[in-house]
C-alpha atoms as a PDB file:
ATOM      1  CA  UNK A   1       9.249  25.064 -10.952  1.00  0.00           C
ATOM      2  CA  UNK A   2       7.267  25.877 -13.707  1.00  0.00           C
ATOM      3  CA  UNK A   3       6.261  29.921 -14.844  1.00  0.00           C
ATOM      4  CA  UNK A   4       2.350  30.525 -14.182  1.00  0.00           C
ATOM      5  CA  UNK A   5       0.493  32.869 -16.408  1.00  0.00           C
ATOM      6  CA  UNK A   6      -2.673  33.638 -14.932  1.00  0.00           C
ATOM      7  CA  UNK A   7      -6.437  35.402 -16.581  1.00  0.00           C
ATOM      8  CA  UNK A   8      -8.647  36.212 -13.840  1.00  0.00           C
ATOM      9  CA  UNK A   9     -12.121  36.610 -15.043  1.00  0.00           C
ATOM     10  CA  UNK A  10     -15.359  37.547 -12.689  1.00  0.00           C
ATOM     11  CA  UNK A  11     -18.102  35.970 -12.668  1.00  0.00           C
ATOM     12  CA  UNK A  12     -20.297  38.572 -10.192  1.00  0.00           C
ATOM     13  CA  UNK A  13     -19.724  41.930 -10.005  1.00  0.00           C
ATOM     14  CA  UNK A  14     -17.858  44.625  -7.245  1.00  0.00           C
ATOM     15  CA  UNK A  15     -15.106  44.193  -5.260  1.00  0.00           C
ATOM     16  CA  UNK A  16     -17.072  43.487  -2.074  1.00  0.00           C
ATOM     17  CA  UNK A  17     -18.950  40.028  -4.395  1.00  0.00           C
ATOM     18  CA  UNK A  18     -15.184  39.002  -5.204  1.00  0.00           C
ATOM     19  CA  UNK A  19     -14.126  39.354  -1.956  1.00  0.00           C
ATOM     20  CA  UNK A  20     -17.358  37.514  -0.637  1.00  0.00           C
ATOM     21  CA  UNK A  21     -16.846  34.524  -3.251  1.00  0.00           C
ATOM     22  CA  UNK A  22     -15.883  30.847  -1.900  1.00  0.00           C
ATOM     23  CA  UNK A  23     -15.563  28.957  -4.990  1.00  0.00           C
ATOM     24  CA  UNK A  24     -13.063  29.345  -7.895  1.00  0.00           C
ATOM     25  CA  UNK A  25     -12.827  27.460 -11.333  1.00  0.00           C
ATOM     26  CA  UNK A  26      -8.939  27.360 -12.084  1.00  0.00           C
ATOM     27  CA  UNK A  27      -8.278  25.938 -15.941  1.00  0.00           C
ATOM     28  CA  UNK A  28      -5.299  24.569 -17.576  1.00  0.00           C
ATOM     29  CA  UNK A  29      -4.396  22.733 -20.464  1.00  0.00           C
ATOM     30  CA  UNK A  30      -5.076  19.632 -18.481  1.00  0.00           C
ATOM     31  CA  UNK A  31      -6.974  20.091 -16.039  1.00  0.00           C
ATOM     32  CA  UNK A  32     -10.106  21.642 -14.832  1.00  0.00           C
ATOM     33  CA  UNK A  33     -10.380  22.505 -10.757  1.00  0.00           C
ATOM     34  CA  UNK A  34     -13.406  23.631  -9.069  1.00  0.00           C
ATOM     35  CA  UNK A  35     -12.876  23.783  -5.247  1.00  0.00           C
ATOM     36  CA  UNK A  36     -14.217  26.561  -1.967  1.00  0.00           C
ATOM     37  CA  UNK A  37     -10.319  26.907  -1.943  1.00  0.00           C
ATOM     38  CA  UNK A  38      -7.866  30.092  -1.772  1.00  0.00           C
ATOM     39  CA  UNK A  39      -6.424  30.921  -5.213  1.00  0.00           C
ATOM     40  CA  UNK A  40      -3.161  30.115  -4.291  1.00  0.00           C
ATOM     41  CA  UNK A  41      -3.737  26.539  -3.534  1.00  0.00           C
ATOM     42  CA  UNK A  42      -5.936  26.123  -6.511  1.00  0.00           C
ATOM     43  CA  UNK A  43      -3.124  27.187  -8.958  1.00  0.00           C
ATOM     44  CA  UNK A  44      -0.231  25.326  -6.819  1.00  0.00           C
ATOM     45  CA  UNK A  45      -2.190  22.289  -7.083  1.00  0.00           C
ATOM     46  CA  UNK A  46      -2.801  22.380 -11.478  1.00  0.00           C
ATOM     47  CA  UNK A  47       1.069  23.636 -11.293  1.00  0.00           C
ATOM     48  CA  UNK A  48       2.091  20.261  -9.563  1.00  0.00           C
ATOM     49  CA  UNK A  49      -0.270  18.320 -11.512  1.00  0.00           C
ATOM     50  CA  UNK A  50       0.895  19.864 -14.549  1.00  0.00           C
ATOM     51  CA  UNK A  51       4.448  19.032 -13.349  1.00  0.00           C
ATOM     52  CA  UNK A  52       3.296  15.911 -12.160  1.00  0.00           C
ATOM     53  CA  UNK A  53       2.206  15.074 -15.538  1.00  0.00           C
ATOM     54  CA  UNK A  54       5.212  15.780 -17.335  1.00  0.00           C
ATOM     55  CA  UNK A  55       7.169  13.800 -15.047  1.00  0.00           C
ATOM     56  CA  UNK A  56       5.411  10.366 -15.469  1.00  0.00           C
ATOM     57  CA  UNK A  57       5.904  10.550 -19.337  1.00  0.00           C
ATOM     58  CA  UNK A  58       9.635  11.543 -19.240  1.00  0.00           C
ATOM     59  CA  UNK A  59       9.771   8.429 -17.088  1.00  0.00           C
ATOM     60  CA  UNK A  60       7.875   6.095 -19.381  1.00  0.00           C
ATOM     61  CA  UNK A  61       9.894   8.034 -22.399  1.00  0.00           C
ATOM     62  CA  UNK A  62       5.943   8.649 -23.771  1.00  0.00           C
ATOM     63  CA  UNK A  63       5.455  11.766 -25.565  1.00  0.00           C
ATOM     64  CA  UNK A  64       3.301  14.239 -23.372  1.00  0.00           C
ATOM     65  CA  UNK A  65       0.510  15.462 -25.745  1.00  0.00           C
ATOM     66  CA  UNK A  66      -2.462  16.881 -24.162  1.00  0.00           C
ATOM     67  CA  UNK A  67      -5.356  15.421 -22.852  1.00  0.00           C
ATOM     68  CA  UNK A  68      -8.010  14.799 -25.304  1.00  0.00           C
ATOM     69  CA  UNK A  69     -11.064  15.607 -22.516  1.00  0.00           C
ATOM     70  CA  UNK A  70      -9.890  17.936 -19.770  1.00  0.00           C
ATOM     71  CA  UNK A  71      -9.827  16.181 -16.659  1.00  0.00           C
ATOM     72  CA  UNK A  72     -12.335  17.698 -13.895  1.00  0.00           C
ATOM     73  CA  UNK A  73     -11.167  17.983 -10.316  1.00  0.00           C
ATOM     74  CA  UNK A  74     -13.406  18.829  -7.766  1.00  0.00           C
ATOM     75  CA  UNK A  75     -12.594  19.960  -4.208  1.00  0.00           C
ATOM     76  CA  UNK A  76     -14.518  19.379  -1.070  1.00  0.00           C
ATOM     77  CA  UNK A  77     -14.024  19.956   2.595  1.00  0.00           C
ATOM     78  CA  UNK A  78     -14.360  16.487   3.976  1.00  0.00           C
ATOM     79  CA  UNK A  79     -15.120  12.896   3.766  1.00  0.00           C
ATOM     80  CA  UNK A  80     -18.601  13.227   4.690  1.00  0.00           C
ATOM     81  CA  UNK A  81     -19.131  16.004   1.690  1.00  0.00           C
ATOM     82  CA  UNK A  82     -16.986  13.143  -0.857  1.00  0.00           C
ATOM     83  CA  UNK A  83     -19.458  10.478   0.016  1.00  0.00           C
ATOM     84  CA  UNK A  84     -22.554  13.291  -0.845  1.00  0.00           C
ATOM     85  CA  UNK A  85     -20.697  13.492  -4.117  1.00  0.00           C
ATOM     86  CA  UNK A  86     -19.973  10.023  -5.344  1.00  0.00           C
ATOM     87  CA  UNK A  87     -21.376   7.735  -2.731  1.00  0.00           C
ATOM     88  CA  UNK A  88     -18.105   6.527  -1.720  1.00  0.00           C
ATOM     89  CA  UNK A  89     -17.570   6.166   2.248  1.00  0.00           C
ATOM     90  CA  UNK A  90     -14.525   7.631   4.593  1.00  0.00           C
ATOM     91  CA  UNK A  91     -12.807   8.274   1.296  1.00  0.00           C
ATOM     92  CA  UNK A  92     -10.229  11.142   0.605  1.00  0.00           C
ATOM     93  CA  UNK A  93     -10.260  10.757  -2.779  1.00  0.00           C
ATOM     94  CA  UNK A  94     -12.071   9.467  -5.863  1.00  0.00           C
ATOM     95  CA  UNK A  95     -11.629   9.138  -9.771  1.00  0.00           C
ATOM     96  CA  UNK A  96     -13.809   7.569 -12.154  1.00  0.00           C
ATOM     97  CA  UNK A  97     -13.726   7.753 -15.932  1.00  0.00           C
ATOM     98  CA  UNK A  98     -17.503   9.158 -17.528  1.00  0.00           C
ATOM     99  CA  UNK A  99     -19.107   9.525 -21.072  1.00  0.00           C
ATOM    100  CA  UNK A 100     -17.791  13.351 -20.093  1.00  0.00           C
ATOM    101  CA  UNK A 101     -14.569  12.784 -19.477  1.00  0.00           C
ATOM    102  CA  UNK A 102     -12.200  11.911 -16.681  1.00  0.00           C
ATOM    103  CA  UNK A 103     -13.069  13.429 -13.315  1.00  0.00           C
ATOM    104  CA  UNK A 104     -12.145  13.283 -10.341  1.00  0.00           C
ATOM    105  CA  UNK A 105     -12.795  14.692  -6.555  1.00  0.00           C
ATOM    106  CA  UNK A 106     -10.279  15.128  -3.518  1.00  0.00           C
ATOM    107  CA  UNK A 107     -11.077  16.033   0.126  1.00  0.00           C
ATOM    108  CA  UNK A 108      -9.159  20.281   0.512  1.00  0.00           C
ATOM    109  CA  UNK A 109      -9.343  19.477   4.477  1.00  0.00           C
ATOM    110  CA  UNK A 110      -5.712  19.955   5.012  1.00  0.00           C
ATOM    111  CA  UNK A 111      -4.870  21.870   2.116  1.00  0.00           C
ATOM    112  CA  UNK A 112      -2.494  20.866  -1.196  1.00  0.00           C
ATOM    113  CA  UNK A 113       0.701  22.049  -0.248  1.00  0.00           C
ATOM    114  CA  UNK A 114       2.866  19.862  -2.589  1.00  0.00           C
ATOM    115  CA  UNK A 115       4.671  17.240   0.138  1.00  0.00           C
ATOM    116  CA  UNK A 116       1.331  16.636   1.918  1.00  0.00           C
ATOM    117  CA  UNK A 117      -1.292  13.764   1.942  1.00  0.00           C
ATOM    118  CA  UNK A 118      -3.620  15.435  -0.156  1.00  0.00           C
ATOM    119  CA  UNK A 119      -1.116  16.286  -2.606  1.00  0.00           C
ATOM    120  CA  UNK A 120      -0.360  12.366  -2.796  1.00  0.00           C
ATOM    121  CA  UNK A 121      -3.660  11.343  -3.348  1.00  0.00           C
ATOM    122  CA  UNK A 122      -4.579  14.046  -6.214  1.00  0.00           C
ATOM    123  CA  UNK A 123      -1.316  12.375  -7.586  1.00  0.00           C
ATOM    124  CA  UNK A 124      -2.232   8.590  -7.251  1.00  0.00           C
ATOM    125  CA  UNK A 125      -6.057   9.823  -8.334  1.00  0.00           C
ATOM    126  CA  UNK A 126      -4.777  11.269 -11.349  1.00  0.00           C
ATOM    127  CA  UNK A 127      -1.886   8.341 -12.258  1.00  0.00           C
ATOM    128  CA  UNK A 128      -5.272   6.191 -12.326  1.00  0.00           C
ATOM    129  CA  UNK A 129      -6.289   8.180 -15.147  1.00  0.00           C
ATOM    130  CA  UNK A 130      -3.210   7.726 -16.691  1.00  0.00           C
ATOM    131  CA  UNK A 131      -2.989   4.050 -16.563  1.00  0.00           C
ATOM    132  CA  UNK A 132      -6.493   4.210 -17.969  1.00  0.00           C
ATOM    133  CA  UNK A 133      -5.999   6.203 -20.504  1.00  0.00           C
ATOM    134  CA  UNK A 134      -2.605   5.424 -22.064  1.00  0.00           C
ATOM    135  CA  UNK A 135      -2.014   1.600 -21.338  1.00  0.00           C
ATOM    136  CA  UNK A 136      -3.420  -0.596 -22.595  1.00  0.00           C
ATOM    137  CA  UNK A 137      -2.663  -3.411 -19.831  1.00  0.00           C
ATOM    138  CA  UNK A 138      -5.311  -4.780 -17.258  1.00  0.00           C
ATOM    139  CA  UNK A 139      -3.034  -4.430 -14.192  1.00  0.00           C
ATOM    140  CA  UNK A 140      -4.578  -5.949 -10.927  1.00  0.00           C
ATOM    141  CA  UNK A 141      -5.741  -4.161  -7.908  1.00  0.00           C
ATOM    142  CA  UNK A 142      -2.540  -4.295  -5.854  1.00  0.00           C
ATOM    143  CA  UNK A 143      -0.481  -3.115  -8.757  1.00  0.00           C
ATOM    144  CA  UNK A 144      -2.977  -0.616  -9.559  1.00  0.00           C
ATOM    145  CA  UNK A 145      -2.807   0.839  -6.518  1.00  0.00           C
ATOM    146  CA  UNK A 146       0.827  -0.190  -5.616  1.00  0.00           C
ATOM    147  CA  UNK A 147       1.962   1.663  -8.201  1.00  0.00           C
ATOM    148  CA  UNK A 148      -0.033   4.734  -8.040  1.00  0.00           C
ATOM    149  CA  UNK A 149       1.449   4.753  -4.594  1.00  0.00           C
ATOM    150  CA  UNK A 150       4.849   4.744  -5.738  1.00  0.00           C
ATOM    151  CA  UNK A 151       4.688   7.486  -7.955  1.00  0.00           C
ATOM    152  CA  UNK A 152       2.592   9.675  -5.634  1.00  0.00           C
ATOM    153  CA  UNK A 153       5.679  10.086  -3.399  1.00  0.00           C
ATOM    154  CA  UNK A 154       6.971  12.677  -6.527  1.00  0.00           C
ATOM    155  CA  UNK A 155       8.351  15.967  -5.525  1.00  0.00           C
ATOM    156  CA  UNK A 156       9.730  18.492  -6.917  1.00  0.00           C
ATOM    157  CA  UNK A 157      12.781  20.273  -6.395  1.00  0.00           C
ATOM    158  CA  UNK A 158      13.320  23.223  -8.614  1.00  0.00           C
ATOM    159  CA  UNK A 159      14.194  21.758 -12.509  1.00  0.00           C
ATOM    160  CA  UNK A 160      14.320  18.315 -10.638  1.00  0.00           C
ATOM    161  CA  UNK A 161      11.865  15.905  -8.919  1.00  0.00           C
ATOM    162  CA  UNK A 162      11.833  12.709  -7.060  1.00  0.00           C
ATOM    163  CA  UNK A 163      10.732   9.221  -7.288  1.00  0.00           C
ATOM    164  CA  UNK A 164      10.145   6.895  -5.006  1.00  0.00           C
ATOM    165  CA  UNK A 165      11.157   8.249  -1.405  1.00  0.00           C
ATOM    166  CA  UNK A 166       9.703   6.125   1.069  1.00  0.00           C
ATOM    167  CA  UNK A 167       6.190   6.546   2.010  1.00  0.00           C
ATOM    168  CA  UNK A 168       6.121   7.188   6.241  1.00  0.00           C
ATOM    169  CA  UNK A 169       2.312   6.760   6.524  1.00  0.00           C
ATOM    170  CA  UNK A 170       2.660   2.851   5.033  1.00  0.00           C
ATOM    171  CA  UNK A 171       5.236   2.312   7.448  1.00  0.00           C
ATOM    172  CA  UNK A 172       3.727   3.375  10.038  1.00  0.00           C
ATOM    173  CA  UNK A 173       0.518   0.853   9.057  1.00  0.00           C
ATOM    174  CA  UNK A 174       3.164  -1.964   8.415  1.00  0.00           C
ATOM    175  CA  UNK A 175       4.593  -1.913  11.789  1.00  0.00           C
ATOM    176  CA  UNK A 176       1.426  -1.772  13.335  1.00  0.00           C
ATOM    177  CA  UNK A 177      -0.719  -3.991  11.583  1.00  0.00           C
ATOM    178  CA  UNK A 178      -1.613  -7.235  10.481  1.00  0.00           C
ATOM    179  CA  UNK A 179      -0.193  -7.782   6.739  1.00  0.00           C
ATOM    180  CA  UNK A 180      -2.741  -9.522   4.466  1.00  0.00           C
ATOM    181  CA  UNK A 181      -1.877 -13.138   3.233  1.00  0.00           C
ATOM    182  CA  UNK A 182      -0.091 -12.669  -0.013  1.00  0.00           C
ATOM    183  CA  UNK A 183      -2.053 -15.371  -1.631  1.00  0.00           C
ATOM    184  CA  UNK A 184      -4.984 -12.674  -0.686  1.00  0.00           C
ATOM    185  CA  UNK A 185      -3.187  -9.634  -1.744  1.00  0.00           C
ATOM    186  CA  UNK A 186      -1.895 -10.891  -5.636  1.00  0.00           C
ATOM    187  CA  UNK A 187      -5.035 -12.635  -5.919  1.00  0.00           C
ATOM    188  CA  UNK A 188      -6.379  -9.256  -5.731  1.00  0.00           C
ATOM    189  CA  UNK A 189      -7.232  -8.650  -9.609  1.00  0.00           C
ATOM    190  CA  UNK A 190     -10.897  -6.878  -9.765  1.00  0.00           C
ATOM    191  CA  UNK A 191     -11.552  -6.640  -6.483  1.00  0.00           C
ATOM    192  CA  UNK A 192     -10.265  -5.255  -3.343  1.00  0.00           C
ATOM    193  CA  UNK A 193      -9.475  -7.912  -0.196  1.00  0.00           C
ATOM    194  CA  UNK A 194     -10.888  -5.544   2.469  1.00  0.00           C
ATOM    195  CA  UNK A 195     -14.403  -4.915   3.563  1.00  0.00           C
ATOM    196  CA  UNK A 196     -17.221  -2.543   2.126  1.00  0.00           C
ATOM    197  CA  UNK A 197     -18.507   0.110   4.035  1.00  0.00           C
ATOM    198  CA  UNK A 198     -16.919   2.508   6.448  1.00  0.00           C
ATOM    199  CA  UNK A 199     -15.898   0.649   9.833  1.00  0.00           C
ATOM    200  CA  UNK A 200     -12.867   0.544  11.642  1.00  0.00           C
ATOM    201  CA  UNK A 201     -12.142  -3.277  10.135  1.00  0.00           C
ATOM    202  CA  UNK A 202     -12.367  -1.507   6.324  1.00  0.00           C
ATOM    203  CA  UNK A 203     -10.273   1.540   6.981  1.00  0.00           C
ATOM    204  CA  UNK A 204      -7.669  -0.664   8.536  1.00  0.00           C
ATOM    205  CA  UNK A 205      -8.109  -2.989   5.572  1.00  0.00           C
ATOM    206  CA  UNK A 206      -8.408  -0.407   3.455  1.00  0.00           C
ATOM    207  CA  UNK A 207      -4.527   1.138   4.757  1.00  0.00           C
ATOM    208  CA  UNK A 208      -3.071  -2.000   4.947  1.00  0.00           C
ATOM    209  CA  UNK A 209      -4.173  -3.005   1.234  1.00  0.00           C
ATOM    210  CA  UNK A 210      -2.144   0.530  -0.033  1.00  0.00           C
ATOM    211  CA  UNK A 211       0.543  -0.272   2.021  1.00  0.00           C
ATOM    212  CA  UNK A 212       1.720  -3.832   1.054  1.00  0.00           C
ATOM    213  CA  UNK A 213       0.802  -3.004  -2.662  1.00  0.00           C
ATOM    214  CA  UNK A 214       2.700   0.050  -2.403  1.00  0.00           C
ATOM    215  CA  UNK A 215       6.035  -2.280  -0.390  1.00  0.00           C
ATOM    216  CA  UNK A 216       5.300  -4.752  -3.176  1.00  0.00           C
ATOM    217  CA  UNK A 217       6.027  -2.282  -6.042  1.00  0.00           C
ATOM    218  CA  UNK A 218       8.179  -0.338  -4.582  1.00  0.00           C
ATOM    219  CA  UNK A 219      10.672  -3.707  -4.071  1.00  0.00           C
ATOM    220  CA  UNK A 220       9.741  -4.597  -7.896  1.00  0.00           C
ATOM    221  CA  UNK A 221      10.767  -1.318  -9.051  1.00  0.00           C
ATOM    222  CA  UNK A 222      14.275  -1.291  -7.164  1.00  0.00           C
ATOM    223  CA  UNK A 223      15.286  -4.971  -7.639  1.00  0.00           C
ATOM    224  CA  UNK A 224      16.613  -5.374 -10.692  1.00  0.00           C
ATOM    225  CA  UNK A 225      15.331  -8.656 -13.004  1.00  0.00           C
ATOM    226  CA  UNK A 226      11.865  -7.707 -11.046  1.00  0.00           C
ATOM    227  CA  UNK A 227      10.757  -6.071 -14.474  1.00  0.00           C
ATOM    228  CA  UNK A 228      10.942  -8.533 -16.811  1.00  0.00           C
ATOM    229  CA  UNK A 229       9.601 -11.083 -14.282  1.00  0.00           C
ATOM    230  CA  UNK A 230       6.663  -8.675 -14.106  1.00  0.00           C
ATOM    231  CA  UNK A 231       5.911  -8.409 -17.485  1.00  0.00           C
ATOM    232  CA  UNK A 232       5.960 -12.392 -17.849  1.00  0.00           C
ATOM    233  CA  UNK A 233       3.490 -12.310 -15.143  1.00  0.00           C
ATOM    234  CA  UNK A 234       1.328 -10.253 -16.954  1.00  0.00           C
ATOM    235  CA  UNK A 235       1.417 -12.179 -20.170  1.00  0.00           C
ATOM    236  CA  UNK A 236       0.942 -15.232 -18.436  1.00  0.00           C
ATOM    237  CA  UNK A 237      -2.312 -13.689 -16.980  1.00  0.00           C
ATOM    238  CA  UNK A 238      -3.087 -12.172 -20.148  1.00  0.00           C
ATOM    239  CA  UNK A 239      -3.289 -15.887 -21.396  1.00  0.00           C
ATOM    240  CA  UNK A 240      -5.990 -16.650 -18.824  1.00  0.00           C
ATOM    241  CA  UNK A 241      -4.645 -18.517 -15.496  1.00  0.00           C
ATOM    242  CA  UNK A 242      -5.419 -16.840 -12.494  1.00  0.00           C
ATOM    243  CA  UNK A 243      -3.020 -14.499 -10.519  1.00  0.00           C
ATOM    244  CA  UNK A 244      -1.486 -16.265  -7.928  1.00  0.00           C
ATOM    245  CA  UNK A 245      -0.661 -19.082 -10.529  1.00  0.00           C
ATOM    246  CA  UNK A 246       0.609 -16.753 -12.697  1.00  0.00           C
ATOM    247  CA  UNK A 247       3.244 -15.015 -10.357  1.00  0.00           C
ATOM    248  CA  UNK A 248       4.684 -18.717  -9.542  1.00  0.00           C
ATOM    249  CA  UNK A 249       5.435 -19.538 -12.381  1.00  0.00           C
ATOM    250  CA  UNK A 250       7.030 -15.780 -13.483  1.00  0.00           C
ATOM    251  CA  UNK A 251       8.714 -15.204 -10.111  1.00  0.00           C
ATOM    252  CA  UNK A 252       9.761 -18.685  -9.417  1.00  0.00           C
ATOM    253  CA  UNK A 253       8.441 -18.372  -5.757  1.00  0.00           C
ATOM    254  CA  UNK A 254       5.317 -18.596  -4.157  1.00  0.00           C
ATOM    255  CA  UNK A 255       3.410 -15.698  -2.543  1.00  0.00           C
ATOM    256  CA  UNK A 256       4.172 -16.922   0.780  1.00  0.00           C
ATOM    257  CA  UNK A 257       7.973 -17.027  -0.445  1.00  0.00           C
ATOM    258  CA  UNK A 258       7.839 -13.296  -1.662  1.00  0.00           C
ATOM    259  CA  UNK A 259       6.069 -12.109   1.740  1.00  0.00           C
ATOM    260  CA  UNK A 260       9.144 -12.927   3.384  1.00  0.00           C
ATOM    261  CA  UNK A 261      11.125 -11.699   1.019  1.00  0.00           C
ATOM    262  CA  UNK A 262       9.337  -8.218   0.853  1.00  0.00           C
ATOM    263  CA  UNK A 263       9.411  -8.314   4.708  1.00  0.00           C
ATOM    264  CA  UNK A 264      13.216  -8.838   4.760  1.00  0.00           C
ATOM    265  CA  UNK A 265      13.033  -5.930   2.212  1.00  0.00           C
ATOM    266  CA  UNK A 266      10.873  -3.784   4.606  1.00  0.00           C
ATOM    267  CA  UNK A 267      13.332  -4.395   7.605  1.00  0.00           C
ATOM    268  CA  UNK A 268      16.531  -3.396   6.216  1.00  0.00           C
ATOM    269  CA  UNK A 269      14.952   0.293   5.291  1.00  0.00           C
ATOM    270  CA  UNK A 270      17.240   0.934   2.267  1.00  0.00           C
ATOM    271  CA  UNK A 271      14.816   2.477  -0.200  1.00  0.00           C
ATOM    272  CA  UNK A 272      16.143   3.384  -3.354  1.00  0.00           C
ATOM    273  CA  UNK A 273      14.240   6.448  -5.052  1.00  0.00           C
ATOM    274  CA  UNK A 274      15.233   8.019  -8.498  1.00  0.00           C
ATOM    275  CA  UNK A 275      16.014  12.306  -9.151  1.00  0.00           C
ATOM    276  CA  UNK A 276      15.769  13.048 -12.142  1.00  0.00           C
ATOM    277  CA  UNK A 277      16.102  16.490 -14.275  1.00  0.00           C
ATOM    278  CA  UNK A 278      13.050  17.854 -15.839  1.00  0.00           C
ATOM    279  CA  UNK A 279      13.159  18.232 -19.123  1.00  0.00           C
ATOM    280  CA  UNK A 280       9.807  19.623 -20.093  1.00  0.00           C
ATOM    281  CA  UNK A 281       9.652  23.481 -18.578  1.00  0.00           C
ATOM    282  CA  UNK A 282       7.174  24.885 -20.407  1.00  0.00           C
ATOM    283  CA  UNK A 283       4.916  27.964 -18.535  1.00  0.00           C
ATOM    284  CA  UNK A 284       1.895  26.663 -17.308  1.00  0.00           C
ATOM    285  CA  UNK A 285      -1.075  28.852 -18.294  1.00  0.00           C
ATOM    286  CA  UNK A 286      -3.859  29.306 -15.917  1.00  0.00           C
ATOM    287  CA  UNK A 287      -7.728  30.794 -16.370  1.00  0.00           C
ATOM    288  CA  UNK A 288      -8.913  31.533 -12.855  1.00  0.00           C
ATOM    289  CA  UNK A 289     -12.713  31.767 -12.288  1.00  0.00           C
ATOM    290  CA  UNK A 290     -14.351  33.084  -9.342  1.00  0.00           C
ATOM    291  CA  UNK A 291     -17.562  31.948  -9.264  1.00  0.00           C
ATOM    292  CA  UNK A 292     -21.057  33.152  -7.945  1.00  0.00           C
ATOM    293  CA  UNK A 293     -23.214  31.047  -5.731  1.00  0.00           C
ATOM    294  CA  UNK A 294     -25.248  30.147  -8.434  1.00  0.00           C
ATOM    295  CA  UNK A 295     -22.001  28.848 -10.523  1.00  0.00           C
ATOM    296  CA  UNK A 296     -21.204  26.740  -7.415  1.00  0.00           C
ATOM    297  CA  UNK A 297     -24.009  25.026  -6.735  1.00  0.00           C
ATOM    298  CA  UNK A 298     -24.079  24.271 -10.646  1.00  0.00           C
ATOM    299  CA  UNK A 299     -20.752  22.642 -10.516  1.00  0.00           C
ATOM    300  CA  UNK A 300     -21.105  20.648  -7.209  1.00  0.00           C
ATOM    301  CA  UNK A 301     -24.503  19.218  -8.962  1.00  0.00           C
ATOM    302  CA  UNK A 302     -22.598  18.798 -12.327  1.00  0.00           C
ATOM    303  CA  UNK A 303     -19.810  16.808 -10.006  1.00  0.00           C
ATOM    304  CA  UNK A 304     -22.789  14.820  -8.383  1.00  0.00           C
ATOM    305  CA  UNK A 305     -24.091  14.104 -11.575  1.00  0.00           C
ATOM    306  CA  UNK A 306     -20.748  12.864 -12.794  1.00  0.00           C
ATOM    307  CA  UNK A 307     -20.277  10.113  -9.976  1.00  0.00           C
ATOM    308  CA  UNK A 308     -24.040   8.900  -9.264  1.00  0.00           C
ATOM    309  CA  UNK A 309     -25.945  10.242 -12.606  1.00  0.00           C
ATOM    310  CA  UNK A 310     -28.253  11.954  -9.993  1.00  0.00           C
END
């Protein structure tokens, strides 16, 4: 694990304020966290992201330079307070990209201890930004999210981490519930195959959606030949035909074909996962902020602001 160096500045005044103060600003090269969160899982969560970070580039052998806007993070203590924020319903997580800057809010509920769900989702928030930013390709939905899945199973393990260990909440969701056509799920490109709103029907869509996309990469990544099919697939999209077309004629199968295929996969429960050495171990240098009630409420209506322009 990475060295911290912290600064702690004050922004009110005597020992009893500090003491008094819910909300804390935490600022790294990266990233930018404002959250009613304990100090210590403010900085653990910039250290992992931070870590995080340097682990998806020493996978895609990209050079790690820094980001050229900050990226915002902003902590809340439920659902209900998330939707306030960005308008988005029964969600645990949100990122959108703004004239600002890249920003992004996650639900501190159960805390960010690093091999928890939150922890997950601030990684699969921020490997949306980094698809974003640093590709260039116009990946559809369930590979959007099917691989932001896949990678937001990382941990790390002193100068090593992991990729790829087999996600226990999308197995649980494929055992119990219906899968999605796979005609439905690849033809997923803009939009997602599950219902608007926040019912039962579009959380269980909602899980189900993440799960297959996440089985679906997850087999892609550990097959080998699955790569270069996938990049044929994307050219051949690239060119125009639709999705499911597409994938026939790069796979050399039809959706229904790889359904069974990735259900046969799912069965046998062999999951290959990579660990690999960190090479980057660099300290991490943190500014911690506590901020006064004033501060707060200005960041929470900066955050607002950010998702809704309102």
């Amino acid at each position: 694990m990475r060295a911290i160096l912290l600064t702690i500045i004050l922004m009110c005044f005597g020992v009893s304020q500090m003491s008094a103060a819910k909300t804390i600003e935490v600022k790294s090269e990266n990233f930018i966290l404002v959250g009613d969160i304990s100090k210590s899982s403010a900085t653990g969560l910039v250290e992992d992201l931070e870590e995080y970070r340097s682990a998806i580039f020493q996978i895609f052998r990209a050079t790690p330079g820094p980001e050229k806007i900050p990226v915002r993070i902003y902590t809340l203590k439920s659902s209900e307070e998330i939707e306030k924020v960005t308008g988005m319903a029964k969600s645990a997580g949100v990122y959108t990209i703004t004239p600002d800057g890249p920003v992004f809010v996650l639900s501190s509920k159960s805390g960010f201890k690093s091999d928890n769900r939150a922890a997950k989702i601030a990684y699969h928030e921020y490997t949306h930004h980094l698809m974003a930013q640093f590709t260039s390709q116009k990946y559809p939905r369930w590979y959007n999210e099917g691989i932001a899945e896949y990678l937001a199973t990382f941990k790390a393990r002193k100068k090593k981490f992991q990729i790829g260990i087999p996600d226990t909440d999308h197995r649980y969701i494929l055992d119990r519930t219906s899968w999605f056509p796979m005609d439905t799920l690849i033809g997923s490109v803009r939009r997602y195959p599950f219902l608007n709103g926040g019912g039962a029907a579009m959380q269980r869509g909602r899980a189900m959606f993440y799960a297959q996309s996440w089985l679906a990469v997850h087999y892609l990544q550990s097959t080998p030949g699955m790569g270069k099919k996938f990049g044929q697939y994307m050219k051949i999209m690239k060119s125009g035909v639709k999705s499911v077309e597409a994938f026939e004629t790069a796979f050399g199968m039809t959706p229904d074909e790889f359904g069974k295929v990735l259900r046969t996969y799912y069965k046998a429960n062999r999951y290959n996962y990579a660990t690999v050495e960190l090479t980057d171990k660099s300290e991490v240098e943190m500014q911690i902020t506590v901020l006064d009630a004033n501060e707060a409420a200005k960041r929470r209506a900066e955050a607002k602001y950010l998702f809704t322009g309102g």
